[in-house]
C-alpha atoms as a PDB file:
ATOM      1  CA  UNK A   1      27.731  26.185  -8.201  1.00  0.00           C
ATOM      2  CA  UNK A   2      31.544  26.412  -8.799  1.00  0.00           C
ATOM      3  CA  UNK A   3      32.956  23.543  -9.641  1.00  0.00           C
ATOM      4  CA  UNK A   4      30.588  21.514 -10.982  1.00  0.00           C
ATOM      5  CA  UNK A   5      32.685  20.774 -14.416  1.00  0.00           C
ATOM      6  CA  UNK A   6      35.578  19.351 -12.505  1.00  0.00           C
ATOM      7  CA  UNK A   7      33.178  17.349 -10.274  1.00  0.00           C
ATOM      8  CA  UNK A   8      31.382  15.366 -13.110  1.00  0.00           C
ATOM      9  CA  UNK A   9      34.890  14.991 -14.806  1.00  0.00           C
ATOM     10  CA  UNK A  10      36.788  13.250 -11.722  1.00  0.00           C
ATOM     11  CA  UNK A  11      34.114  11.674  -9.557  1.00  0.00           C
ATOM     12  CA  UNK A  12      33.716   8.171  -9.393  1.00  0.00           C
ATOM     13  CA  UNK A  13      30.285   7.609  -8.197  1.00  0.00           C
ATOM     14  CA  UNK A  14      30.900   3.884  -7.156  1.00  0.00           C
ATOM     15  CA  UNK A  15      32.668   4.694  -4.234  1.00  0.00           C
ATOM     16  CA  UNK A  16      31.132   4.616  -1.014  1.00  0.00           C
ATOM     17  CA  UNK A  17      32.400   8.167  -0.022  1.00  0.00           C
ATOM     18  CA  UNK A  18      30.376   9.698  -2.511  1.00  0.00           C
ATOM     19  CA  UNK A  19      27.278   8.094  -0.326  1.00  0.00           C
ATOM     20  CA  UNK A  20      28.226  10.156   2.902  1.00  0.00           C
ATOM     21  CA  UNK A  21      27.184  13.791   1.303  1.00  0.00           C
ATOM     22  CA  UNK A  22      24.688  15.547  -1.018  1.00  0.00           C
ATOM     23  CA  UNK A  23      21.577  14.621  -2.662  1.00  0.00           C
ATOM     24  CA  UNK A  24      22.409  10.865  -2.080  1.00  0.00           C
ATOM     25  CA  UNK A  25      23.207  11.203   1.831  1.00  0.00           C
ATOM     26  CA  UNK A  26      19.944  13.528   1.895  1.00  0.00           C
ATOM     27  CA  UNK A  27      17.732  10.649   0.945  1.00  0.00           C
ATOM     28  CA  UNK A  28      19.403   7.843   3.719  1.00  0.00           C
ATOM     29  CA  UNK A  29      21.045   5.902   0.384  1.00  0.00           C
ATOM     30  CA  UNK A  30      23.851   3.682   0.988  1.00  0.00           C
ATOM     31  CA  UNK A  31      25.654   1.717  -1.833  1.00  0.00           C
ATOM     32  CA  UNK A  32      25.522  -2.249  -0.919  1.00  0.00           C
ATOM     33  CA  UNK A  33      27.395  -3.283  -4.534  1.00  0.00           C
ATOM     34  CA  UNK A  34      29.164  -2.560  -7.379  1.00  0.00           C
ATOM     35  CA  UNK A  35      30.692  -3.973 -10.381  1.00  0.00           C
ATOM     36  CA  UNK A  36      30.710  -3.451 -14.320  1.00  0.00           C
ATOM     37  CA  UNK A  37      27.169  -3.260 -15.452  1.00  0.00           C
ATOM     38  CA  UNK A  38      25.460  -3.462 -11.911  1.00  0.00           C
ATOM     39  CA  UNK A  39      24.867  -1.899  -8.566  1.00  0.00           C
ATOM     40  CA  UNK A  40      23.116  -2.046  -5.725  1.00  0.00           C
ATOM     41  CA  UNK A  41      21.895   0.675  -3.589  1.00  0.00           C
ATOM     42  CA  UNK A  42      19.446   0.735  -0.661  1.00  0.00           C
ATOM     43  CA  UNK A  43      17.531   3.616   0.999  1.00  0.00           C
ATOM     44  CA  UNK A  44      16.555   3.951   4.358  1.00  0.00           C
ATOM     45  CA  UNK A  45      12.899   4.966   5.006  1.00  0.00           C
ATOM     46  CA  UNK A  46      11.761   7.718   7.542  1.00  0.00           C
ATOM     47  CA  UNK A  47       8.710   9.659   7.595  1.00  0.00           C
ATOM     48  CA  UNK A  48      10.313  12.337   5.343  1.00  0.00           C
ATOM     49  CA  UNK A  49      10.187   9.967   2.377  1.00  0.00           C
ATOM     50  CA  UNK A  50       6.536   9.338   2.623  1.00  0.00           C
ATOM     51  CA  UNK A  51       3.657  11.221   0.973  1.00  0.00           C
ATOM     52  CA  UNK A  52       0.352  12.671   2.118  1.00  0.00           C
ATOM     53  CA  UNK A  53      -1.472   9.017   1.960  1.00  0.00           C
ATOM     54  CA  UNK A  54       1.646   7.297   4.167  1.00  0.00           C
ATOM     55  CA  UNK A  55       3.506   5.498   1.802  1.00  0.00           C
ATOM     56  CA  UNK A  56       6.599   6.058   0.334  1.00  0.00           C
ATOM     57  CA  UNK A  57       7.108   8.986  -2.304  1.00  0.00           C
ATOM     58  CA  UNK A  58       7.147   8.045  -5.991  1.00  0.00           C
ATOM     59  CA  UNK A  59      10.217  10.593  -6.496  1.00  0.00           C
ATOM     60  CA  UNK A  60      11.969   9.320  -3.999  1.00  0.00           C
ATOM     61  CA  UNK A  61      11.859   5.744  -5.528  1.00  0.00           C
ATOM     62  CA  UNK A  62      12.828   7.002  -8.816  1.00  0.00           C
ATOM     63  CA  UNK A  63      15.478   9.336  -7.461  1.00  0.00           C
ATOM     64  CA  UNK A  64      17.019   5.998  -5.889  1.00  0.00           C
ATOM     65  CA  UNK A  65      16.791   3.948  -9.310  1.00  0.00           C
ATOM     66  CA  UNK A  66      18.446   6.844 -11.077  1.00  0.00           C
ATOM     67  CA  UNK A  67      21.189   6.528  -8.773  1.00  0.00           C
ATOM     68  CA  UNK A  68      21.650   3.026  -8.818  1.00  0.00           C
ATOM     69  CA  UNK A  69      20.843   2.985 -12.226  1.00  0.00           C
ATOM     70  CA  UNK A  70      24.234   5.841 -12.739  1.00  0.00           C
ATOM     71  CA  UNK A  71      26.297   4.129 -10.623  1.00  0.00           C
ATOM     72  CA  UNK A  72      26.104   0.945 -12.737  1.00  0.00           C
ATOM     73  CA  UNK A  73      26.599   3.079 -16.036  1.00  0.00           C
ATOM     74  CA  UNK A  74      29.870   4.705 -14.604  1.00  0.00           C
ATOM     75  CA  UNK A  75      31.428   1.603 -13.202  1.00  0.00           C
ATOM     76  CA  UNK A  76      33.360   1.427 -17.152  1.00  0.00           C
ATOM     77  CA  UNK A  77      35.195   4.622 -16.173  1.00  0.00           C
ATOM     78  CA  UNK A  78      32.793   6.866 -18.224  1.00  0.00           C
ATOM     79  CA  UNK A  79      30.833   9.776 -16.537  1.00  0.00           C
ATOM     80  CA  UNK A  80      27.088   9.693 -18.033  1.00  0.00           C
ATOM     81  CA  UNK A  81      24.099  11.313 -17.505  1.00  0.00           C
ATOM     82  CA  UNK A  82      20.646  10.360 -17.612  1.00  0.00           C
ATOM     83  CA  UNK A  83      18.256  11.108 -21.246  1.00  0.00           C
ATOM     84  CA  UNK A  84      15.300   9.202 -20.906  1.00  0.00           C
ATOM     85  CA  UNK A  85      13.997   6.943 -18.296  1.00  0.00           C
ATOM     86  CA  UNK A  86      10.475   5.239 -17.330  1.00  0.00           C
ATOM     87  CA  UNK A  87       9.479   3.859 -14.333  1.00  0.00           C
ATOM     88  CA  UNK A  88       6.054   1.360 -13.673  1.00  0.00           C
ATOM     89  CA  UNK A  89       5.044   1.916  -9.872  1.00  0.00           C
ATOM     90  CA  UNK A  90       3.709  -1.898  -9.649  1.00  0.00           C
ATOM     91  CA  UNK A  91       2.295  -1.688  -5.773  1.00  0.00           C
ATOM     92  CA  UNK A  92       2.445   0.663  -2.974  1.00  0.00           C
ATOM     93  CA  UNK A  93       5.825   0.508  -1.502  1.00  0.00           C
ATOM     94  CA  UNK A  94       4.788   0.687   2.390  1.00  0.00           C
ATOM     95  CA  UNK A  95       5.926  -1.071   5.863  1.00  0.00           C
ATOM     96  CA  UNK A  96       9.683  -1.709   5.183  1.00  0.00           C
ATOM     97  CA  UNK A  97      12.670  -0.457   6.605  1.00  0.00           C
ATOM     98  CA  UNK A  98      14.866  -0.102   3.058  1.00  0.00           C
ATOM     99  CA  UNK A  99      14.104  -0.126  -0.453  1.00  0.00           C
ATOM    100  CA  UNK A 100      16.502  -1.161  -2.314  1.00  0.00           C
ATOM    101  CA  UNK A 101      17.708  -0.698  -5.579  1.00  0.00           C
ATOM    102  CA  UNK A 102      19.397  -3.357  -7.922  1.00  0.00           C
ATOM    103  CA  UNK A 103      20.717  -1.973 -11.435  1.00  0.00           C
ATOM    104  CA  UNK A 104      21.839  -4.430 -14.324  1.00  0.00           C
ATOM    105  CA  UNK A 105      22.776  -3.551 -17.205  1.00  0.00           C
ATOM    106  CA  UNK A 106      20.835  -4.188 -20.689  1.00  0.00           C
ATOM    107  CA  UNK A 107      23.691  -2.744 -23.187  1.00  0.00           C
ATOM    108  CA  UNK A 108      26.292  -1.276 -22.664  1.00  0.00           C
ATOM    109  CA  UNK A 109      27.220   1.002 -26.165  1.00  0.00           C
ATOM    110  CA  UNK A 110      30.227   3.829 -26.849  1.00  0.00           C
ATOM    111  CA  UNK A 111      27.793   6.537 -26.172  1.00  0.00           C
ATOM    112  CA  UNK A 112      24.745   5.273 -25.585  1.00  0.00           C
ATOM    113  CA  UNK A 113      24.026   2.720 -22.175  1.00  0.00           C
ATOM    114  CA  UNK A 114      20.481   0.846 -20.908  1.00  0.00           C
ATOM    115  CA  UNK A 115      20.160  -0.063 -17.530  1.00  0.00           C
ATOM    116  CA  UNK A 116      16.835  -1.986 -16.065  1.00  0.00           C
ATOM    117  CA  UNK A 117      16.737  -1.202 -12.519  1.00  0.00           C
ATOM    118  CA  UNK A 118      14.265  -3.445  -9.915  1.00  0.00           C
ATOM    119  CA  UNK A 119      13.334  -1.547  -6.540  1.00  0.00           C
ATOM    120  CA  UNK A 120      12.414  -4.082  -3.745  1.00  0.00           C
ATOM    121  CA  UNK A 121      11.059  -3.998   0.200  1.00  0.00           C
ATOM    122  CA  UNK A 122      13.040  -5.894   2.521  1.00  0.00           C
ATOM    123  CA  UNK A 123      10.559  -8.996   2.283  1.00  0.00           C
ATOM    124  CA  UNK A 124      11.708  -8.950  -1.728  1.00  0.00           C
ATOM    125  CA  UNK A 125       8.023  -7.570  -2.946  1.00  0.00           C
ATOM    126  CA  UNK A 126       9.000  -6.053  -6.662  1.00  0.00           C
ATOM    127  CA  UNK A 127       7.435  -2.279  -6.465  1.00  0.00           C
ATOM    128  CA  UNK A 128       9.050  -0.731  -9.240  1.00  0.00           C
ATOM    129  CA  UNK A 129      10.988  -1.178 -12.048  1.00  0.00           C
ATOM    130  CA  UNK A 130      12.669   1.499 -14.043  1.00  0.00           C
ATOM    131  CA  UNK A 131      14.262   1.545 -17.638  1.00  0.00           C
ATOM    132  CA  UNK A 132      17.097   4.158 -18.038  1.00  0.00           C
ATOM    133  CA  UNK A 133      19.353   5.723 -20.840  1.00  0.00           C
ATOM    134  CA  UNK A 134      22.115   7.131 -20.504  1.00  0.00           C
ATOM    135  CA  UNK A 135      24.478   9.148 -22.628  1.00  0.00           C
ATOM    136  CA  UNK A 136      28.447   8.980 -21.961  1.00  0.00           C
ATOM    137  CA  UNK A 137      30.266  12.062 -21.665  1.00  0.00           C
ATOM    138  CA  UNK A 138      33.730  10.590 -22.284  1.00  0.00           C
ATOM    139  CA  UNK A 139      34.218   9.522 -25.707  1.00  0.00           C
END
C-alpha cells in the first residue's frame, strides 16, 4: 500500500471523515464523541456482522473497541498503535440495532497509554469490556 507512512503520520482519527471510508465504514461504525481521553463510537448491525449461531461476531466487537479505544488514545495529538489488548465477552450481544463503544481512558503516559473500553446494546446491557495498550509513535 503506498502511502501508508504519510497516512499514520497526518491522520487524525477523531474526525468524523475518517468514519465515511475503509475498514471503519466497512463495519457500519460511526463516531458519536470525542474528547481527550474518551470516545464514543457505535456500530450498526446487519446480518454480515453475525456468526454461524446468529449473534453478533466476537471480531467484530473487538474490532469496534480497538477503534474506539484508538480514537481516544490519539485525541492528545499522538498517533499510536495498539500492543496488547484483552477483551471478556460477558453475554451474547444479540437483538439490537447498534453496539456501541465507549472508551475512557485509564493513563495516559509519554509512550505508553491504557484505555478501558465498555461495548453496550441499545437497551445499555454491558457485553464486553476490553483493556487496551497502546504505544505512541510521536515522541
Amino acid at each position: 500500500m503506498t502511502g501508508w507512512p504519510e497516512m499514520i503520520t497526518s491522520c487524525k482519527y477523531t474526525e468524523k471523515q475518517f468514519f465515511d471510508k475503509g475498514f471503519n465504514h466497512l463495519l457500519g461504525m460511526e463516531l458519536m464523541d470525542a474528547e481527550p481521553g474518551h470516545s464514543v463510537i457505535r456500530m450498526k448491525i446487519s446480518s454480515d456482522h453475525l456468526n454461524p449461531n446468529g449473534v453478533i461476531h466476537g471480531g467484530c466487537m473487538f474490532a469496534l473497541a480497538d477503534s474506539a479505544g484508538a480514537n481516544a488514545a490519539v485525541s492528545y495529538g499522538k498517533q499510536v498503535v495498539t500492543v496488547s489488548s484483552d477483551i471478556r465477552y460477558m453475554r451474547l450481544a444479540h437483538n439490537t440495532e447498534y453496539l456501541t463503544a465507549t472508551a475512557d481512558e485509564v493513563k495516559h503516559g509519554n509512550t505508553i497509554m491504557f484505555f478501558e473500553v465498555r461495548i453496550t446494546t441499545d437497551d445499555g446491557t454491558e457485553v464486553a469490556r476490553v483493556g487496551l495498550t497502546y504505544y505512541c509513535l510521536d515522541k
